[in-house]
N, C-alpha and C. Protein backbone atom coordinates (compact mmCIF):
# COMPACT_ATOMS: atom_id res chain seq x y z
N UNK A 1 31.08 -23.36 -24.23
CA UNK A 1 30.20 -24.40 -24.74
C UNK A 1 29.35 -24.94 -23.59
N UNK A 2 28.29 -25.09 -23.62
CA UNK A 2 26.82 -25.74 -22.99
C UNK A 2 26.76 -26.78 -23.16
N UNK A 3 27.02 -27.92 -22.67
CA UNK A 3 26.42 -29.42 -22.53
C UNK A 3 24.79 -29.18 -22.20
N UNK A 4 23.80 -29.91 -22.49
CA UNK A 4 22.67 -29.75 -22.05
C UNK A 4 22.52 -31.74 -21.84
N UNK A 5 21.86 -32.51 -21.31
CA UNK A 5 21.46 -33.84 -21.23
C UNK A 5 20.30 -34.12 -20.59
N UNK A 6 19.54 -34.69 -21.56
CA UNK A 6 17.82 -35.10 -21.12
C UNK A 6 18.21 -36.16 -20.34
N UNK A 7 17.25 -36.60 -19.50
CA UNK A 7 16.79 -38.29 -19.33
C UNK A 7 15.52 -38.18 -18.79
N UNK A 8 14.55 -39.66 -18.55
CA UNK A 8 13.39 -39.33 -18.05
C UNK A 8 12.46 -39.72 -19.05
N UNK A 9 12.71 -40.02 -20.45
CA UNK A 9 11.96 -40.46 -21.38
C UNK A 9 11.46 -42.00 -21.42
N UNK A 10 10.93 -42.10 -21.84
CA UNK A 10 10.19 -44.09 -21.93
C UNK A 10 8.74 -44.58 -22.19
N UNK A 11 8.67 -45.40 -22.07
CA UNK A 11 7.03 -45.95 -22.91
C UNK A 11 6.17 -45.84 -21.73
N UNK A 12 5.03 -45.33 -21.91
CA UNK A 12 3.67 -44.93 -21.46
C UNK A 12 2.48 -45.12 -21.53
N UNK A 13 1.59 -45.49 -20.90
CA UNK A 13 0.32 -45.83 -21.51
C UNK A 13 -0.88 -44.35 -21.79
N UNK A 14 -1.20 -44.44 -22.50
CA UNK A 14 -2.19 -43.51 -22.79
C UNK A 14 -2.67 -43.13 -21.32
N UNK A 15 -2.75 -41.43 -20.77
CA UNK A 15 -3.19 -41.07 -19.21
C UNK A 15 -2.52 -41.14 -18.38
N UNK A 16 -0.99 -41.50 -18.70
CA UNK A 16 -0.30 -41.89 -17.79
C UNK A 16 1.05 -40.55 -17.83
N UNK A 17 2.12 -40.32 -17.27
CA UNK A 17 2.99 -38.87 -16.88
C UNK A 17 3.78 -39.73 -17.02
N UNK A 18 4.71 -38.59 -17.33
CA UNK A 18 6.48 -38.83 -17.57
C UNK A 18 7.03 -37.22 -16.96
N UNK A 19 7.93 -37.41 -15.89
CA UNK A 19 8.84 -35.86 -15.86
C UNK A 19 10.29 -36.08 -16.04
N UNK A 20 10.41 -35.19 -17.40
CA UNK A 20 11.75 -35.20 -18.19
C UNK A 20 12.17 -34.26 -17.71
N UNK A 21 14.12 -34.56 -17.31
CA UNK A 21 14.97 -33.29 -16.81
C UNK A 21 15.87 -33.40 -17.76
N UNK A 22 16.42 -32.21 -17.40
CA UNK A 22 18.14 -31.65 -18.57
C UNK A 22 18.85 -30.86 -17.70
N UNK A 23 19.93 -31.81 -17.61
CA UNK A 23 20.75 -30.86 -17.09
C UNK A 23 22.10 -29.96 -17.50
N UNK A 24 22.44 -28.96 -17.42
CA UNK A 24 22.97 -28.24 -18.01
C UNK A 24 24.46 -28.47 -18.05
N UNK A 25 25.65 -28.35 -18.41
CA UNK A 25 26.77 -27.83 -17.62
C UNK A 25 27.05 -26.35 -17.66
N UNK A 26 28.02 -25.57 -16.54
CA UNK A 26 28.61 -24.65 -16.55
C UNK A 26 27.67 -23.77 -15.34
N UNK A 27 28.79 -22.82 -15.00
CA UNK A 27 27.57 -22.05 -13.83
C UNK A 27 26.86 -20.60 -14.29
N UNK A 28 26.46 -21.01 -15.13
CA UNK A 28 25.85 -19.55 -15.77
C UNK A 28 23.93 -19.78 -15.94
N UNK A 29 23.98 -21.01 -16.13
CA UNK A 29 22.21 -21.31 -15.83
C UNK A 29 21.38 -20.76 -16.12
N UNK A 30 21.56 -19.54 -15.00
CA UNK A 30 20.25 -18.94 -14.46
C UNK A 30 19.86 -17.59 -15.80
N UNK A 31 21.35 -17.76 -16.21
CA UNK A 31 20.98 -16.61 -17.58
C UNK A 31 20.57 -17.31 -18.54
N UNK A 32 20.34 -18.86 -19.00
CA UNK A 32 20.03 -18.99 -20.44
C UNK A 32 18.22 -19.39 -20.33
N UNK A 33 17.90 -18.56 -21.37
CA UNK A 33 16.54 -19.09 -21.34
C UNK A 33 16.58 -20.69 -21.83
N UNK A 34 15.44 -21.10 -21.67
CA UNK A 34 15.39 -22.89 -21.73
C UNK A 34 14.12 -22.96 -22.34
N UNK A 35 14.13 -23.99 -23.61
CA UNK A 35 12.65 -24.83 -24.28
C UNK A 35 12.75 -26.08 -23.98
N UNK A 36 12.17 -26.96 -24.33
CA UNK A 36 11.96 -27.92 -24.32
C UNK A 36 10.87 -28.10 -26.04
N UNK A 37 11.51 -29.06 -26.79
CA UNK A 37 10.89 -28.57 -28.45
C UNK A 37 10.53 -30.45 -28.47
N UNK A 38 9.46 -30.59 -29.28
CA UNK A 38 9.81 -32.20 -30.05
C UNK A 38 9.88 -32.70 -31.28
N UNK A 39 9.79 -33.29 -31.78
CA UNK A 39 10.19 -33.86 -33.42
C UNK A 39 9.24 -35.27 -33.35
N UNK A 40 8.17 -35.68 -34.13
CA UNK A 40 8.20 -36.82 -34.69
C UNK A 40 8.30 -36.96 -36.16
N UNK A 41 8.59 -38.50 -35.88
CA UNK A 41 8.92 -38.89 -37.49
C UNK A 41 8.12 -38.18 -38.59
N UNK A 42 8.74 -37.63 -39.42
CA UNK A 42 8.32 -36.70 -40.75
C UNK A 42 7.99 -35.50 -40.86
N UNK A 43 8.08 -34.76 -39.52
CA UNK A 43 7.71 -33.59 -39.01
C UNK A 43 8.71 -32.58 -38.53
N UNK A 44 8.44 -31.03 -38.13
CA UNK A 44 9.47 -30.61 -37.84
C UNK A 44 9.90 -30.85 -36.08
N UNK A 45 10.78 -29.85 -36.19
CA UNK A 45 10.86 -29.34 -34.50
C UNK A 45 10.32 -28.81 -34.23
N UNK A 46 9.04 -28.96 -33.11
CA UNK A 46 8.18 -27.89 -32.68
C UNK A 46 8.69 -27.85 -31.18
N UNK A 47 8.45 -26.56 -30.84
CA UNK A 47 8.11 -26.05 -29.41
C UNK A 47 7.08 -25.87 -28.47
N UNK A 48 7.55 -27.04 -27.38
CA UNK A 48 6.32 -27.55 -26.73
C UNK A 48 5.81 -26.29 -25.98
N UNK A 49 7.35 -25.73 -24.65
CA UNK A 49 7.00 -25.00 -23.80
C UNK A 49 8.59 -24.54 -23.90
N UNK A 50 8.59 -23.34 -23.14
CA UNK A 50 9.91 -22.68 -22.97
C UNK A 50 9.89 -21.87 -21.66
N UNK A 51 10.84 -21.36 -20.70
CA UNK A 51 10.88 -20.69 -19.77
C UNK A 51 12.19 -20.26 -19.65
N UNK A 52 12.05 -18.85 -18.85
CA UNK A 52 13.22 -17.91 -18.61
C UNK A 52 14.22 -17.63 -17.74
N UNK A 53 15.12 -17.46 -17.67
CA UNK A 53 16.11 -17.37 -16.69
C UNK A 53 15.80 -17.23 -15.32
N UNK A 54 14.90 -16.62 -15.13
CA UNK A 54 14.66 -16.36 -13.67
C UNK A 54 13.67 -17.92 -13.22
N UNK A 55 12.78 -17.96 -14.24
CA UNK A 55 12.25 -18.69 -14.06
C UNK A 55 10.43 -18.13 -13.52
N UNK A 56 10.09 -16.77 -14.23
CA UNK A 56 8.94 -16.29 -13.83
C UNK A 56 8.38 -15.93 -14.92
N UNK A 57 8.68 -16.34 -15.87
CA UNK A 57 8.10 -16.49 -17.18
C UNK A 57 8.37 -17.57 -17.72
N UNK A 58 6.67 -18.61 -17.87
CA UNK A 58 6.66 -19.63 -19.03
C UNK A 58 5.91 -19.88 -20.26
N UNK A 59 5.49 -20.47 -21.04
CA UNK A 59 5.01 -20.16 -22.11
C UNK A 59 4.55 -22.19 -22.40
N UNK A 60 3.72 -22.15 -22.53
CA UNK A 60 3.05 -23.96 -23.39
C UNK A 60 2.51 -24.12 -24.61
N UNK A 61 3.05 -24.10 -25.39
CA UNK A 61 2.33 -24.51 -26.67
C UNK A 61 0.33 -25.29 -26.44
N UNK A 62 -0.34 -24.77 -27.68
CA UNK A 62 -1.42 -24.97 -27.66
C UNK A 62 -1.75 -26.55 -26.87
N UNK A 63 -0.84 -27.39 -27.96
CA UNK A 63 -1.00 -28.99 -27.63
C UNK A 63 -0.96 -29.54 -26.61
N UNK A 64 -0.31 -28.64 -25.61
CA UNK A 64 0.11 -29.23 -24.54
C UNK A 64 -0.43 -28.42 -23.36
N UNK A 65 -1.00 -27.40 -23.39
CA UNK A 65 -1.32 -26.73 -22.35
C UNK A 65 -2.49 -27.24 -21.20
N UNK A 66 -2.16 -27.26 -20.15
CA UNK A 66 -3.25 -27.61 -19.25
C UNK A 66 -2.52 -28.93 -18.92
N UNK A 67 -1.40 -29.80 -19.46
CA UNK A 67 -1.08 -30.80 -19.36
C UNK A 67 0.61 -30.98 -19.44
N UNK A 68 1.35 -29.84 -19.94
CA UNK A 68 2.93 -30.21 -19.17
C UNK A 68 2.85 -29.15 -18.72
N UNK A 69 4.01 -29.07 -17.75
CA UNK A 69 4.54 -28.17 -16.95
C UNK A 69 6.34 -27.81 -17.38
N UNK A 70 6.41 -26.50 -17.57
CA UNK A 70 7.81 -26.62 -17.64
C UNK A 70 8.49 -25.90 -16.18
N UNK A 71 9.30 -26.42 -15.65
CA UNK A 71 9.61 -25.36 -14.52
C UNK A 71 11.35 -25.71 -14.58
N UNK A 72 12.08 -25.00 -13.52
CA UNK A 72 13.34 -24.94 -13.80
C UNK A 72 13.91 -24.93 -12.16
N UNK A 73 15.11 -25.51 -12.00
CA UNK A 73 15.72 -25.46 -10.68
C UNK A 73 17.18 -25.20 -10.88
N UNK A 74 17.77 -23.76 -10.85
CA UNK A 74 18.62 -22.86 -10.89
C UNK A 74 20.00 -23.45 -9.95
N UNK A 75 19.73 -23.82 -9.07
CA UNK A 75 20.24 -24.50 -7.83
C UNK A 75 21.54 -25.61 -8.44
N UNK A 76 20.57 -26.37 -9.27
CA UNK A 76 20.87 -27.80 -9.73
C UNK A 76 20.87 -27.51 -11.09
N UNK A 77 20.85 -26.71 -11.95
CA UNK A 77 21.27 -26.42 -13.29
C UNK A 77 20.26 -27.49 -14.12
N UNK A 78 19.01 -26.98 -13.83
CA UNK A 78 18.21 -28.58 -14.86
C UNK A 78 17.14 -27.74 -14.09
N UNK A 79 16.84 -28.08 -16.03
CA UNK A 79 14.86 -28.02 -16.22
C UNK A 79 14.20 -28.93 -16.54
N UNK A 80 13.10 -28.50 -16.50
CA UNK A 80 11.80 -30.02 -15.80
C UNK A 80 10.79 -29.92 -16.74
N UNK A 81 10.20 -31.13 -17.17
CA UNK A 81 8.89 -31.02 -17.92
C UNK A 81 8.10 -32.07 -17.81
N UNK A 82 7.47 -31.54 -16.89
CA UNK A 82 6.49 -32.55 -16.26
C UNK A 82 5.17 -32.95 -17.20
N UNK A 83 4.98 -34.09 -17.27
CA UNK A 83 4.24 -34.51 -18.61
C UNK A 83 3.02 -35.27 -18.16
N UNK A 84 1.53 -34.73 -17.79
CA UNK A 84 0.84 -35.42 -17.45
C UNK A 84 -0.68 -35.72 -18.68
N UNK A 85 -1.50 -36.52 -18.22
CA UNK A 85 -2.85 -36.72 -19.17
C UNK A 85 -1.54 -37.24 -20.73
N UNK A 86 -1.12 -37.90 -20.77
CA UNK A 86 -0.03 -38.16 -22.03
C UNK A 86 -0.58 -39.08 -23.02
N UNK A 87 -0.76 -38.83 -24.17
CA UNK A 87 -1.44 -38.90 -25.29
C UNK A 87 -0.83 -39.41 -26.49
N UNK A 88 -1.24 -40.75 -26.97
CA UNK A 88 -0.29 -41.19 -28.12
C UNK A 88 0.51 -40.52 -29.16
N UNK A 89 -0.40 -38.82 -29.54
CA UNK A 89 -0.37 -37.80 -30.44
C UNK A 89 1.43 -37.21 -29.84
N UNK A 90 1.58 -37.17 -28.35
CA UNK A 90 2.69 -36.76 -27.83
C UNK A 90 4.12 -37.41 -28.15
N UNK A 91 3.83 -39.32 -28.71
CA UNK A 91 4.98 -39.41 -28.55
C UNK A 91 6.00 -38.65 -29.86
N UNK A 92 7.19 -38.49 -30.05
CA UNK A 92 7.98 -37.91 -30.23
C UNK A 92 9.42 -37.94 -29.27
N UNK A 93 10.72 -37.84 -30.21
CA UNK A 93 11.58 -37.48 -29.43
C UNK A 93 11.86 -35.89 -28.79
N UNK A 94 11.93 -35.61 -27.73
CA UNK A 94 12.25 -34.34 -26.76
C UNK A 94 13.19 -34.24 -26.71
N UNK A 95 13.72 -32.49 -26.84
CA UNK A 95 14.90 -31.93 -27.49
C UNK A 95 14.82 -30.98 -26.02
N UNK A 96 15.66 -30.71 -25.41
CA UNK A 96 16.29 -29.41 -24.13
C UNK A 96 16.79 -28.66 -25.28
N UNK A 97 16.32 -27.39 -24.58
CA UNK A 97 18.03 -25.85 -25.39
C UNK A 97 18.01 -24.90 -24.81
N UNK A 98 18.75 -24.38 -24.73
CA UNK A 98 19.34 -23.50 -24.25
C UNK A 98 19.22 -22.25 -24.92
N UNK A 99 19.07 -20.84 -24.79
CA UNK A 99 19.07 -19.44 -25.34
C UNK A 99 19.77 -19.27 -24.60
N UNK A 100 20.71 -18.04 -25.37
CA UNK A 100 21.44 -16.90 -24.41
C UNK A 100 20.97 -15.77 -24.35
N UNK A 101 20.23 -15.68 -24.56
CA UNK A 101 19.23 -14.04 -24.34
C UNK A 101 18.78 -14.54 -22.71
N UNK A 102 18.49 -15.09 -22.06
CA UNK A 102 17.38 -15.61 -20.83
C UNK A 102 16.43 -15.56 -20.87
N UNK A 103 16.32 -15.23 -22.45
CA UNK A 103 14.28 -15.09 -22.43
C UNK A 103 13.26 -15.78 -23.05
N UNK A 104 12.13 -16.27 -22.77
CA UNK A 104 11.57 -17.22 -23.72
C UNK A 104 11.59 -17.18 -25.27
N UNK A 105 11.94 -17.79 -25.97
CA UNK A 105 12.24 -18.05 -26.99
C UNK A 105 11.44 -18.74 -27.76
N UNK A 106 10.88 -19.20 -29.45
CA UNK A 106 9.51 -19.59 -29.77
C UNK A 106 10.18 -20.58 -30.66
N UNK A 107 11.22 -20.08 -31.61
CA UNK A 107 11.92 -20.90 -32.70
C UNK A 107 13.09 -21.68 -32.34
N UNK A 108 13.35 -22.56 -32.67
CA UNK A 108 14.19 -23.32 -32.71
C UNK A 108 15.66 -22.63 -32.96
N UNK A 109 15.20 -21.36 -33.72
CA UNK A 109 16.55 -21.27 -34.72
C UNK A 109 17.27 -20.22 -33.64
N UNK A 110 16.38 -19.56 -32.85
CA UNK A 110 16.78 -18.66 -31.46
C UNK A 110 17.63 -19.52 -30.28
N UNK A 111 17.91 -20.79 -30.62
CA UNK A 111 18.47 -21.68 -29.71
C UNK A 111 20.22 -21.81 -29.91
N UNK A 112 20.86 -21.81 -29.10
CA UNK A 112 22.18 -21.88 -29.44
C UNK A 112 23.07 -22.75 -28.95
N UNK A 113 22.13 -24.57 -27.60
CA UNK A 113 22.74 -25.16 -27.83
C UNK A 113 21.26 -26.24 -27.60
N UNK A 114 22.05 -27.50 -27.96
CA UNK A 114 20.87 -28.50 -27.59
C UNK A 114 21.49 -29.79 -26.87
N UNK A 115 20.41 -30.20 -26.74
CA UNK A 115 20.66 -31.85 -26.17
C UNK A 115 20.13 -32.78 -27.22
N UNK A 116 20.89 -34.19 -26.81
CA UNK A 116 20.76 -35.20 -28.06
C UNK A 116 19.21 -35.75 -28.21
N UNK A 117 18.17 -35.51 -26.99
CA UNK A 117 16.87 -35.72 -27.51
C UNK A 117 16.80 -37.18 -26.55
N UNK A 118 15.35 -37.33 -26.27
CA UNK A 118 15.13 -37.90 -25.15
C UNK A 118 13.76 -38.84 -26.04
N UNK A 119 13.41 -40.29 -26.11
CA UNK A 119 12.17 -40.74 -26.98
C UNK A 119 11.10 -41.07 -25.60
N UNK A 120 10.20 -40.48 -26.03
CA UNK A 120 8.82 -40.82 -25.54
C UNK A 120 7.96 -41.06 -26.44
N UNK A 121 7.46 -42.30 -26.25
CA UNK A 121 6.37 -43.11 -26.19
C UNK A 121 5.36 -43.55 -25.69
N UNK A 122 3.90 -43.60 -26.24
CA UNK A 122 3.04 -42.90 -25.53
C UNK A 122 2.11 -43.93 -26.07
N UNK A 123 1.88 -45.03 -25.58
CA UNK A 123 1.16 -46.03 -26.28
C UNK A 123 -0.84 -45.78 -25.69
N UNK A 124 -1.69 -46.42 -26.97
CA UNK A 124 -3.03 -46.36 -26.90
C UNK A 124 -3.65 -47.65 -25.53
């Protein structure tokens, strides 16, 4: 079993960054691929950005591209999603997961563990 745990979430002003980490348990890490997905109220789980075990493959959803970063530190078992230009449209709660394939992953349903979700708020 995979513990995963966000923190790093909180209220923001419109233009302003947030960098959210998760850290994992167990020493296997470097094999699970990692997303980072969000949810707002009435909507599904989407997938922001995701990256791969090694960490040389990442992937950003349309919404967000040019403006988070996902990167990963193998070392310290925790991935990063650096959140800049942040946009009221963004807030939502942020979900970490984990794949066991190590490879970027698109669906939610390819995920096999998660974290309890992290709220950002992203005020005008």
């Amino acid at each position: 079993q995979v513990q995963l745990v966000e923190s790093g979430g909180g209220l923001v002003q419109a233009g302003g960054s947030l960098r959210l980490s998760c850290v994992a348990s167990g020493s296997t890490f470097s094999t699970f691929g990692m997303g980072w997905f969000r949810q707002r109220p009435g909507k599904e789980r989407d997938l922001v950005s995701t990256i791969s075990g090694s960490g040389d493959s990442t992937y950003h959803a349309a919404a967000v591209k040019g403006r988070f970063t996902i990167s990963r530190d193998n070392a310290k078992n925790t991935v990063y999603l650096q959140m800049d230009s942040l946009k009221p449209e963004d807030t939502a709660v942020y979900y970490c997961a984990a794949n066991l394939s190590g490879h970027r992953r698109w669906t939610a349903s390819a995920y096999d563990f998660w974290g309890h979700g992290t709220q950002v708020t992203v005020s005008s």
